[in-house]
C-alpha atoms as a PDB file:
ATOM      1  CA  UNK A   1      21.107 153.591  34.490  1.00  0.00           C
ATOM      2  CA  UNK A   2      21.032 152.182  30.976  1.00  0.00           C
ATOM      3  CA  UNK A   3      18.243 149.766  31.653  1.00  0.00           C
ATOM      4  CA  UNK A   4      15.979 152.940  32.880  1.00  0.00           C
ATOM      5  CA  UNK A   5      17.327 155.309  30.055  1.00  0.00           C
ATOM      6  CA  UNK A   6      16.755 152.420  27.258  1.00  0.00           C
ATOM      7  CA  UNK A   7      13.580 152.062  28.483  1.00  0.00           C
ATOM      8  CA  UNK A   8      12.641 155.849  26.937  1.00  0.00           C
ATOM      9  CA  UNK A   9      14.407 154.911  23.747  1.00  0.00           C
ATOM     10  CA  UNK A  10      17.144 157.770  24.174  1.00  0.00           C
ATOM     11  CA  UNK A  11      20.069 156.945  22.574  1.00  0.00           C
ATOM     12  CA  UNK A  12      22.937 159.536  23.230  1.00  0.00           C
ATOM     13  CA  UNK A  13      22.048 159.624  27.049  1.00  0.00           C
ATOM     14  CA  UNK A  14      22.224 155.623  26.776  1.00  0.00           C
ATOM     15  CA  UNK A  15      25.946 155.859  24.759  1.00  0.00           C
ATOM     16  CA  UNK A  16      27.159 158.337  27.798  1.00  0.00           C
ATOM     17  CA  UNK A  17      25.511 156.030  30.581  1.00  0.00           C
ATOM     18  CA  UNK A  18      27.712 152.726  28.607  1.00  0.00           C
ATOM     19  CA  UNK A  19      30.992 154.796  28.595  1.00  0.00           C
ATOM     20  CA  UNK A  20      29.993 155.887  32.633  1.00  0.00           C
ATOM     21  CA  UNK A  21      30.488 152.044  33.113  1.00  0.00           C
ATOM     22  CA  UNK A  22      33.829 152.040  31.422  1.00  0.00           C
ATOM     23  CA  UNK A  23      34.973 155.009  33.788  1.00  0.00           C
ATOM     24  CA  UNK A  24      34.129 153.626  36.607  1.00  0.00           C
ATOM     25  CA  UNK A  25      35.201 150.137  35.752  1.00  0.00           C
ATOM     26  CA  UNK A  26      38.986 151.587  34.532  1.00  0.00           C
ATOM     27  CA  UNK A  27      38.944 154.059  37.279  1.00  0.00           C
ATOM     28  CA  UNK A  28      39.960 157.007  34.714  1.00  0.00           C
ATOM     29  CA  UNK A  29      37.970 159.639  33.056  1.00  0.00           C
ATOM     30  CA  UNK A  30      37.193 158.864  28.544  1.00  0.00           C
ATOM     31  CA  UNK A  31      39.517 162.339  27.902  1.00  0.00           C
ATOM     32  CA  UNK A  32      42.215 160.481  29.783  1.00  0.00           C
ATOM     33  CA  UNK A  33      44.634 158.544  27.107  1.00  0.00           C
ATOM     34  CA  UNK A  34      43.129 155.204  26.737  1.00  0.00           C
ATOM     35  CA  UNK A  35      46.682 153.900  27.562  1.00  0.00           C
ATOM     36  CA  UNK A  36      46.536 154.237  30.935  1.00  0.00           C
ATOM     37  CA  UNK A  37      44.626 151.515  31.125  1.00  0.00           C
ATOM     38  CA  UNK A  38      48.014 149.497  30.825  1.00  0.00           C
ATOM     39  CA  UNK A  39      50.247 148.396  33.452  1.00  0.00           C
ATOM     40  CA  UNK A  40      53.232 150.516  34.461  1.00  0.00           C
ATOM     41  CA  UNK A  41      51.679 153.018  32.473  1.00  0.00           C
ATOM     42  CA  UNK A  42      51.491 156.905  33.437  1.00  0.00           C
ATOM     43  CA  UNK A  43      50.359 159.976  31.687  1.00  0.00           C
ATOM     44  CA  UNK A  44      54.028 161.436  30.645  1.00  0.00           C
ATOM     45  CA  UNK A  45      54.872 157.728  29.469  1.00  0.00           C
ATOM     46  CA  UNK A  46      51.266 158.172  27.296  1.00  0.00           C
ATOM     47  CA  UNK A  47      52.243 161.391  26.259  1.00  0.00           C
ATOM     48  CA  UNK A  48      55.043 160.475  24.791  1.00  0.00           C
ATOM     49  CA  UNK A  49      53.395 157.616  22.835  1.00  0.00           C
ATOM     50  CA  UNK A  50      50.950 159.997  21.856  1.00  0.00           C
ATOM     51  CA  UNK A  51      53.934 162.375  20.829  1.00  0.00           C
ATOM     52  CA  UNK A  52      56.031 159.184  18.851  1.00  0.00           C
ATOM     53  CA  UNK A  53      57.611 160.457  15.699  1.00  0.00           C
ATOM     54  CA  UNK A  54      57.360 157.516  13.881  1.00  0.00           C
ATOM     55  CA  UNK A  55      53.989 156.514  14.619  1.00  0.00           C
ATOM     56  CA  UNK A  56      50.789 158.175  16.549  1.00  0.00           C
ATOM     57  CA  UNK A  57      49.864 156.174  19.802  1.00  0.00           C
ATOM     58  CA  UNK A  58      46.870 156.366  21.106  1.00  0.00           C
ATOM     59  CA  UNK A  59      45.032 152.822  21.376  1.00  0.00           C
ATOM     60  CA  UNK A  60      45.985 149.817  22.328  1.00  0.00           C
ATOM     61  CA  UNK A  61      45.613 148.218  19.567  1.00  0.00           C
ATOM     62  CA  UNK A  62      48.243 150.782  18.030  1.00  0.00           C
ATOM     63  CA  UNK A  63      50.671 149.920  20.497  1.00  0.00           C
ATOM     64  CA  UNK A  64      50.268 146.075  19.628  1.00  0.00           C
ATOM     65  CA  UNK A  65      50.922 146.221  16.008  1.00  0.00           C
ATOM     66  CA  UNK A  66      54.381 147.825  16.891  1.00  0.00           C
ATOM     67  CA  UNK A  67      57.344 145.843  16.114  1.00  0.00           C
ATOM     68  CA  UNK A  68      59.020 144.222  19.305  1.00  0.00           C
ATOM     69  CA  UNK A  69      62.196 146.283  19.279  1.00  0.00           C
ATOM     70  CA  UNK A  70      60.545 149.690  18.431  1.00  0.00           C
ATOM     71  CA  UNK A  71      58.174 149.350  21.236  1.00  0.00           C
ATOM     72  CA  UNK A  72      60.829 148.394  23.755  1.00  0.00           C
ATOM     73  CA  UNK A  73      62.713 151.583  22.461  1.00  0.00           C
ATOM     74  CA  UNK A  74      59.871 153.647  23.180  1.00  0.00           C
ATOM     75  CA  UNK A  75      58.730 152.504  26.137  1.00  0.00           C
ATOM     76  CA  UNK A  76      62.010 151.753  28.267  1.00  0.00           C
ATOM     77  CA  UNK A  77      60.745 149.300  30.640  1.00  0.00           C
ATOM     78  CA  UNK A  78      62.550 145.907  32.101  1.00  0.00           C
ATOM     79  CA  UNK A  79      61.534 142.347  30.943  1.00  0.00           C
ATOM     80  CA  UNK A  80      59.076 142.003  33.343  1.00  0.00           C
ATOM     81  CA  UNK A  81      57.071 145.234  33.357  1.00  0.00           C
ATOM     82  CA  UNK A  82      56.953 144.284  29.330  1.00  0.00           C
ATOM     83  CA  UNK A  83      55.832 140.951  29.956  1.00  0.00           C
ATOM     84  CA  UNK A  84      53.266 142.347  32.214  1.00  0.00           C
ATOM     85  CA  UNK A  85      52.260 144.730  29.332  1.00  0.00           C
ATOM     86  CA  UNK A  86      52.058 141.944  26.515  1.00  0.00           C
ATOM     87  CA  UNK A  87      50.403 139.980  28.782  1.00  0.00           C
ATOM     88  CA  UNK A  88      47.483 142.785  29.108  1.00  0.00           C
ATOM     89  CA  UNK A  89      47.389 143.305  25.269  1.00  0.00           C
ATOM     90  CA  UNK A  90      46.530 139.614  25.135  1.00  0.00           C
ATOM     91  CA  UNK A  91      43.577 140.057  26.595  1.00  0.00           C
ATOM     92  CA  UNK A  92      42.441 143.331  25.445  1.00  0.00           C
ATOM     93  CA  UNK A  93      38.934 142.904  24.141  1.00  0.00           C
ATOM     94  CA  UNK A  94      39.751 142.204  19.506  1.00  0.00           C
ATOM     95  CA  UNK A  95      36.672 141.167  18.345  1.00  0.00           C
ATOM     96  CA  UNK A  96      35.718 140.741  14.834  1.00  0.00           C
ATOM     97  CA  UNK A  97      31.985 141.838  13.972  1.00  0.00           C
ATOM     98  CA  UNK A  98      29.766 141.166  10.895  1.00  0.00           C
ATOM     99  CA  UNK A  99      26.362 142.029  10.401  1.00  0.00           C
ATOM    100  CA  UNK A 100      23.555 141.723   8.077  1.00  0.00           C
ATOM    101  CA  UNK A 101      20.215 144.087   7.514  1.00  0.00           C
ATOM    102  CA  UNK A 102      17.448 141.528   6.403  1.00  0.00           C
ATOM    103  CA  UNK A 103      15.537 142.777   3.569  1.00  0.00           C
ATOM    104  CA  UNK A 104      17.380 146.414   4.172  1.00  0.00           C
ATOM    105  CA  UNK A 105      15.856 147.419   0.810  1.00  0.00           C
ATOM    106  CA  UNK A 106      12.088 146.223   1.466  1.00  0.00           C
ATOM    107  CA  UNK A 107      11.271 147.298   5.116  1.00  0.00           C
ATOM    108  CA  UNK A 108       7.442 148.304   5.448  1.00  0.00           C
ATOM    109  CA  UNK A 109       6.512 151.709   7.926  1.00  0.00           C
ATOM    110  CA  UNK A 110       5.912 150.552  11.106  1.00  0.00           C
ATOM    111  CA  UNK A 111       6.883 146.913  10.429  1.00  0.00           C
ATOM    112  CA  UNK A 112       9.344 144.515  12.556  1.00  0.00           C
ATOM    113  CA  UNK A 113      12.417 143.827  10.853  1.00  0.00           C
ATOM    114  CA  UNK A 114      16.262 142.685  11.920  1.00  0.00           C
ATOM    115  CA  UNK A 115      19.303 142.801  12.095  1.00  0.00           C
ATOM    116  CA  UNK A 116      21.600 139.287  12.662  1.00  0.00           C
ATOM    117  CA  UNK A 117      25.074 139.922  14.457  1.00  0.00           C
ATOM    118  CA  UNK A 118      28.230 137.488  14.497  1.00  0.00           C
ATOM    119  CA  UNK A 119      30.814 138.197  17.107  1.00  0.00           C
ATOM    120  CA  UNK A 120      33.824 136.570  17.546  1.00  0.00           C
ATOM    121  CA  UNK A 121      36.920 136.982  19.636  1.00  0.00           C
ATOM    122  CA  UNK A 122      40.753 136.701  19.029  1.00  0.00           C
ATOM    123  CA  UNK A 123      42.153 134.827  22.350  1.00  0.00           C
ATOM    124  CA  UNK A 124      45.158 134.678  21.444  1.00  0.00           C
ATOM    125  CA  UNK A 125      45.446 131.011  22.043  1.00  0.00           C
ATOM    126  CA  UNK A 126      43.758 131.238  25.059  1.00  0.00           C
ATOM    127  CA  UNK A 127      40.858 129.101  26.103  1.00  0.00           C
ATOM    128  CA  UNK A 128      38.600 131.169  28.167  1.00  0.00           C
ATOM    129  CA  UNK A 129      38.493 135.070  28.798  1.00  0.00           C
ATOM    130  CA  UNK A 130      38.877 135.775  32.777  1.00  0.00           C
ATOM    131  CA  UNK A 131      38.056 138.645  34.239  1.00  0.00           C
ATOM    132  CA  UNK A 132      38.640 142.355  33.059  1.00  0.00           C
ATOM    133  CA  UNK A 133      42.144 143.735  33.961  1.00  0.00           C
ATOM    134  CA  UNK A 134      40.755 146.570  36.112  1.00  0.00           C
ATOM    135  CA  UNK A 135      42.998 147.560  39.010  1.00  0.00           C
ATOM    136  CA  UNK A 136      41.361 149.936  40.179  1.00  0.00           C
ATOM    137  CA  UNK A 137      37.970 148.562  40.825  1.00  0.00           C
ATOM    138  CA  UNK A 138      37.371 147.189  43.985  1.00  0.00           C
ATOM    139  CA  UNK A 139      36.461 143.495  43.012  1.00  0.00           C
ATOM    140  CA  UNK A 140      36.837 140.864  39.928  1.00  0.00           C
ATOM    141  CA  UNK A 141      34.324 142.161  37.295  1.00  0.00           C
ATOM    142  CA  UNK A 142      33.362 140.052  34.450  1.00  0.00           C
ATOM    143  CA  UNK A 143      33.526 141.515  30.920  1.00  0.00           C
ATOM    144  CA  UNK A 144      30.062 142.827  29.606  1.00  0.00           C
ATOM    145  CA  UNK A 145      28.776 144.325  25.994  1.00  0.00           C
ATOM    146  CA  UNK A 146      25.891 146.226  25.007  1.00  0.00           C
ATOM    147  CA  UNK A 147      24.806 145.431  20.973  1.00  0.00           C
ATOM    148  CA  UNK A 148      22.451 148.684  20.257  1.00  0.00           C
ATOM    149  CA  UNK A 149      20.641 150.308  17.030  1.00  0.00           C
ATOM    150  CA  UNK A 150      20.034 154.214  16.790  1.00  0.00           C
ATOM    151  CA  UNK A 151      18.823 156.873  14.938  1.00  0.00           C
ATOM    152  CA  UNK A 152      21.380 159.791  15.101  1.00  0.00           C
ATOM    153  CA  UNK A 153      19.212 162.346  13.735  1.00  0.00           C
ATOM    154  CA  UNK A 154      16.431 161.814  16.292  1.00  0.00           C
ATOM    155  CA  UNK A 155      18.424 160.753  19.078  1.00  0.00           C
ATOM    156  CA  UNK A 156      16.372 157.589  18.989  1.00  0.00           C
ATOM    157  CA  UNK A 157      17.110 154.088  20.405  1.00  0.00           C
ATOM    158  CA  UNK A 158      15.620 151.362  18.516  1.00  0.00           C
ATOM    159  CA  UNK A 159      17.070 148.277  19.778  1.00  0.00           C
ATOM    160  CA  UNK A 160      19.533 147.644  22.818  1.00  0.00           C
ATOM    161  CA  UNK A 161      20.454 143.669  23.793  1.00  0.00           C
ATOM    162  CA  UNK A 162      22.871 142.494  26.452  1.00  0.00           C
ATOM    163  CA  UNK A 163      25.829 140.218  25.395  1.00  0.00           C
ATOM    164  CA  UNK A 164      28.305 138.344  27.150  1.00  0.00           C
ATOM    165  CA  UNK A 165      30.648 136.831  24.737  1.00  0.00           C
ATOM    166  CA  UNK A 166      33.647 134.252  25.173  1.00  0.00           C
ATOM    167  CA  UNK A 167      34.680 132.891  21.983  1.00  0.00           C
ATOM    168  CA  UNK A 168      31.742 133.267  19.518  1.00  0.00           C
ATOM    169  CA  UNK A 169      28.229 133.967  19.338  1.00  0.00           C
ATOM    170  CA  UNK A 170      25.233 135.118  16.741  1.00  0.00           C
ATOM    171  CA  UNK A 171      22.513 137.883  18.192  1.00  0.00           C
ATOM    172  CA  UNK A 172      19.278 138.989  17.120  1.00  0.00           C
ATOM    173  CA  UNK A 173      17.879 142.290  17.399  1.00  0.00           C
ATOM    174  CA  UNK A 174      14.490 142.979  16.359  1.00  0.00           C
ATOM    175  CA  UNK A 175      12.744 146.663  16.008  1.00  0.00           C
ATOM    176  CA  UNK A 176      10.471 148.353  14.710  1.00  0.00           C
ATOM    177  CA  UNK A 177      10.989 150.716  11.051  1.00  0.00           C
ATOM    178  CA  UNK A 178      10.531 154.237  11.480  1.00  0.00           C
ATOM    179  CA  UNK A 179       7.038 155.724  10.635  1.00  0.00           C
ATOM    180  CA  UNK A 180       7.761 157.788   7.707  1.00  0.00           C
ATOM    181  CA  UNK A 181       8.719 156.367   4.258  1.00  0.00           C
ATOM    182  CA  UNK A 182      12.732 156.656   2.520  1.00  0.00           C
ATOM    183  CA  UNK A 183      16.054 155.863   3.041  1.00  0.00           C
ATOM    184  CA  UNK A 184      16.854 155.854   6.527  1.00  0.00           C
ATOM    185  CA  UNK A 185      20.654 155.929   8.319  1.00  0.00           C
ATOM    186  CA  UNK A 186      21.194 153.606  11.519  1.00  0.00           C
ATOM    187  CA  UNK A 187      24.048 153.673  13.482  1.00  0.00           C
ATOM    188  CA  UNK A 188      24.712 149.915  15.184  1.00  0.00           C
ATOM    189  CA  UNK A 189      27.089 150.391  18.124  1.00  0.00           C
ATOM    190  CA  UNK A 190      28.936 147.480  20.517  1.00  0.00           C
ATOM    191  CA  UNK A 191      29.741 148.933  23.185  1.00  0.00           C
ATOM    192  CA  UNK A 192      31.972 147.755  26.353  1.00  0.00           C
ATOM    193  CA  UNK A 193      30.919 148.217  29.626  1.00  0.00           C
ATOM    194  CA  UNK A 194      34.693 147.857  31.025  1.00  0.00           C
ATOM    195  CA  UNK A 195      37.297 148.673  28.739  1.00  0.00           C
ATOM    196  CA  UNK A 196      37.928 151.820  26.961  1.00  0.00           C
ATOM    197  CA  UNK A 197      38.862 152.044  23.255  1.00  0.00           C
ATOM    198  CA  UNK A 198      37.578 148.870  22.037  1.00  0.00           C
ATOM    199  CA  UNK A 199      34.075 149.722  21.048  1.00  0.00           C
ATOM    200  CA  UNK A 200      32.910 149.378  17.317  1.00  0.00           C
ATOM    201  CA  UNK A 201      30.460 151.542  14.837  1.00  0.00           C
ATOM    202  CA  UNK A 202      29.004 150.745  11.794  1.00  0.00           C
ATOM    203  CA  UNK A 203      26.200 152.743   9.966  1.00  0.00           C
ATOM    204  CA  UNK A 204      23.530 151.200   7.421  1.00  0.00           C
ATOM    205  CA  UNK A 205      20.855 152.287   5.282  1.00  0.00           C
ATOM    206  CA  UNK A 206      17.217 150.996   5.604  1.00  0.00           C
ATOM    207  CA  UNK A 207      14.739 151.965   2.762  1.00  0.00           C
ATOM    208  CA  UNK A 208      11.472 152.350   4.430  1.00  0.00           C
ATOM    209  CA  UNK A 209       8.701 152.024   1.970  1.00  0.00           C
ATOM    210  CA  UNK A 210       4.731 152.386   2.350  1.00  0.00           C
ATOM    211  CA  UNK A 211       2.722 149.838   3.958  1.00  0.00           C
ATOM    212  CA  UNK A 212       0.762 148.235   0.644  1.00  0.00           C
ATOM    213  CA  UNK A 213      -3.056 148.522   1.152  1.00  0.00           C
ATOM    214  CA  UNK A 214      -4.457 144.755   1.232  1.00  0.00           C
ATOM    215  CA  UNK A 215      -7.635 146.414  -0.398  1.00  0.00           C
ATOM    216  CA  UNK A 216      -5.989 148.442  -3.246  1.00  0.00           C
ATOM    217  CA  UNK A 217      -3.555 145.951  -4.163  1.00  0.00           C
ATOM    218  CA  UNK A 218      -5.924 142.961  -4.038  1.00  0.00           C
ATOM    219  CA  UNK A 219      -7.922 145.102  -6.701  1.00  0.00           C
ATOM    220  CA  UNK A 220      -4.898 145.762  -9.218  1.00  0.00           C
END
């Protein structure tokens, strides 16, 4: 589905088509809390996470940063339903993403440009990631990523790439600047195609300028 989609460059049937693969994967719907993604979890246990005086739950990632004692408190699970917790926390998807625009401020109409991604992963001592705690699906599925660039505005896909990813890795993605001249907005999404609430957005500005005539500029 987002192979054929991509393929017409439309980018918010693309995004629902990623987080399709995440449902399906995690057996739950995306207005589900993400939490139930955890072991031993269920939706009152959620909602009161979600509820937690002291401190908002709704991510993992949330739940992690908790101190040990205040998240045994508010959970009120034995040792080894905890352990089985911590132990999916571990390997929750954290990945830490840079990027860089080349020559964000000089892009010609029409012209190729790019944009240079570094990914790398948190293992948490680990040496290798597994496969994707997912229960509910009927077989081991390995963990998958999709690296894209859109327009928001004009519902436009520019660039979409694959990426598997264990420890590190630097991508490429190459595409093509809009056809009318000025500042311009991307979005750059990685998305999961198993786990929900680990995805990552960043928007940047292009400035698009003119393509220089060879014959008026060789005459200046």
């Amino acid at each position: 589905m987002v192979d054929v989609i991509s393929s017409s460059g439309w980018l918010s049937l693309a995004l629902l088509a990623m987080e399709v693969s995440q449902m399906v994967t995690q057996g739950m719907w995306d207005r589900d809390s993400m939490l139930l993604q955890l072991p031993h979890f269920k939706k009152e246990l959620a909602k009161k996470c979600r509820e937690n005086p002291s401190k908002r739950i709704e991510t993992v990632f949330v739940l992690v940063e908790m101190e040990d004692d205040e998240r045994r408190e508010l959970l009120q699970m034995p040792d080894t339903q905890l352990m089985d917790i911590a132990l999916f926390c571990n390997r929750f998807p954290n990945i830490d993403l840079n990027y860089d625009v080349l020559d964000s401020d000089n892009v010609r109409v029409g012209e190729e440009f790019s944009v240079h991604v570094t990914l790398e992963r948190d293992l948490e001592r680990r040496t290798e990631v597994g496969p994707v705690d997912s229960p509910r699906y009927p077989k081991a599925k390995e963990e998958g990523w999709w690296l894209v660039v859109g327009d928001t505005k004009t519902n436009q896909l520019l660039a979409i790439k694959r990426v598997t990813l264990q420890r590190r890795s630097r991508v490429k993605l190459d595409f093509t600047a809009p056809a009318e001249a000025g500042k311009k907005t991307c979005t750059l999404y990685f998305i999961c195609d198993s786990s929900l609430g680990c995805d990552q957005e960043y928007n940047f500005t292009i400035d698009v300028k003119e393509t220089v005539d060879s014959e008026d500029d060789g005459g200046r």
